[in-house]
Protein backbone atom coordinates (compact mmCIF):
# COMPACT_ATOMS: atom_id res chain seq x y z
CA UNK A 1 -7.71 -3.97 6.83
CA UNK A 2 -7.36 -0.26 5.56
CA UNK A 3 -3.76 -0.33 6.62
CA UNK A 4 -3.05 -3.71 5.09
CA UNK A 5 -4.70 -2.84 1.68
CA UNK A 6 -3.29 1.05 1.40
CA UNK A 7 -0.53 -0.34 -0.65
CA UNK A 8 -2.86 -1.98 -2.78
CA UNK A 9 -4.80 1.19 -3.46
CA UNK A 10 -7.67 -0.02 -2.03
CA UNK A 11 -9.57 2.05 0.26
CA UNK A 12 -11.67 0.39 3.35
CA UNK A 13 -14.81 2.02 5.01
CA UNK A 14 -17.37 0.91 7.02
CA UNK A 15 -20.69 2.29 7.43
CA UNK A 16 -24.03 2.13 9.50
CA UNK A 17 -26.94 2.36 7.93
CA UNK A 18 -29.08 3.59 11.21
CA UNK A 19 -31.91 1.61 12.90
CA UNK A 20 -33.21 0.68 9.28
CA UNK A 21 -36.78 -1.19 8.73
CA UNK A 22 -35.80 -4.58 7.73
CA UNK A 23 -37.09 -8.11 7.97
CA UNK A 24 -33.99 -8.71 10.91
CA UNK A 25 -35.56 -6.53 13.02
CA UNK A 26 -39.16 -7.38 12.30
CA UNK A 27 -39.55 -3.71 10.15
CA UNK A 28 -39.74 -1.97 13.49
CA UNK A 29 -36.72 0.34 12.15
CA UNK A 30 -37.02 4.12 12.27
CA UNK A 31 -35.56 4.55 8.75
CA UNK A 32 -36.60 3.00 5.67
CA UNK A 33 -33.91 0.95 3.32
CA UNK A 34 -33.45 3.76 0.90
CA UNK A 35 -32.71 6.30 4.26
CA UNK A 36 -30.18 3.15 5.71
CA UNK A 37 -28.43 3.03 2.04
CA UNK A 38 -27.67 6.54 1.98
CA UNK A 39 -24.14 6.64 3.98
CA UNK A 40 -23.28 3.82 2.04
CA UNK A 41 -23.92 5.08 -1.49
CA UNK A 42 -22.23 8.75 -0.39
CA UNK A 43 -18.97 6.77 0.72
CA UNK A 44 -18.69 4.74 -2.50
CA UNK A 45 -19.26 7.86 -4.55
CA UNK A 46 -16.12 9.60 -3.09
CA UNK A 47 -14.03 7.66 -5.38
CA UNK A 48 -10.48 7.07 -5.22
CA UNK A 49 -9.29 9.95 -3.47
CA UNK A 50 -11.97 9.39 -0.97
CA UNK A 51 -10.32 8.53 2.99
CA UNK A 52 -9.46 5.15 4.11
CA UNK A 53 -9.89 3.78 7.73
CA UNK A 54 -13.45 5.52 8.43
CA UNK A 55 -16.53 3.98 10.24
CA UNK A 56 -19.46 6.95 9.87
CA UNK A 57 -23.21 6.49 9.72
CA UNK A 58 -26.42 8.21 8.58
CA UNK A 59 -25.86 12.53 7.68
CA UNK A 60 -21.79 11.55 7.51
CA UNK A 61 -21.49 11.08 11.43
CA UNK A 62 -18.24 9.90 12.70
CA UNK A 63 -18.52 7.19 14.74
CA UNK A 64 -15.12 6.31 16.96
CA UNK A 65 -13.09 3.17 16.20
């Protein structure tokens, strides 16, 4: 999708937010909801110039495609 939309100028990214405590798992997360939303506020604040095509998770971890 990242390759289809770079012509667009619209950047793709995906993100994990971690084991987070959430009603799907029955809250038995190890991070709360404001520590799983973290990776995925930092990516939308790069802004435009930001990178395309990345998958990362929690502390800006790269995690392989």
């Amino acid at each position: 999708m990242a390759i289809e939309l770079e012509p667009e100028g619209i950047r793709v990214n995906a993100v994990s937010p971690g084991y987070t405590r959430t009603n799907l798992n029955g809250y038995t997360g190890t991070e709360t909801v404001e520590e799983g939303a973290r990776e995925a506020v930092r990516v939308i604040l790069l802004g435009p110039n930001g990178p395309s095509g990345t998958f990362t998770r929690w502390e800006n971890q790269t995690i392989p495609w």
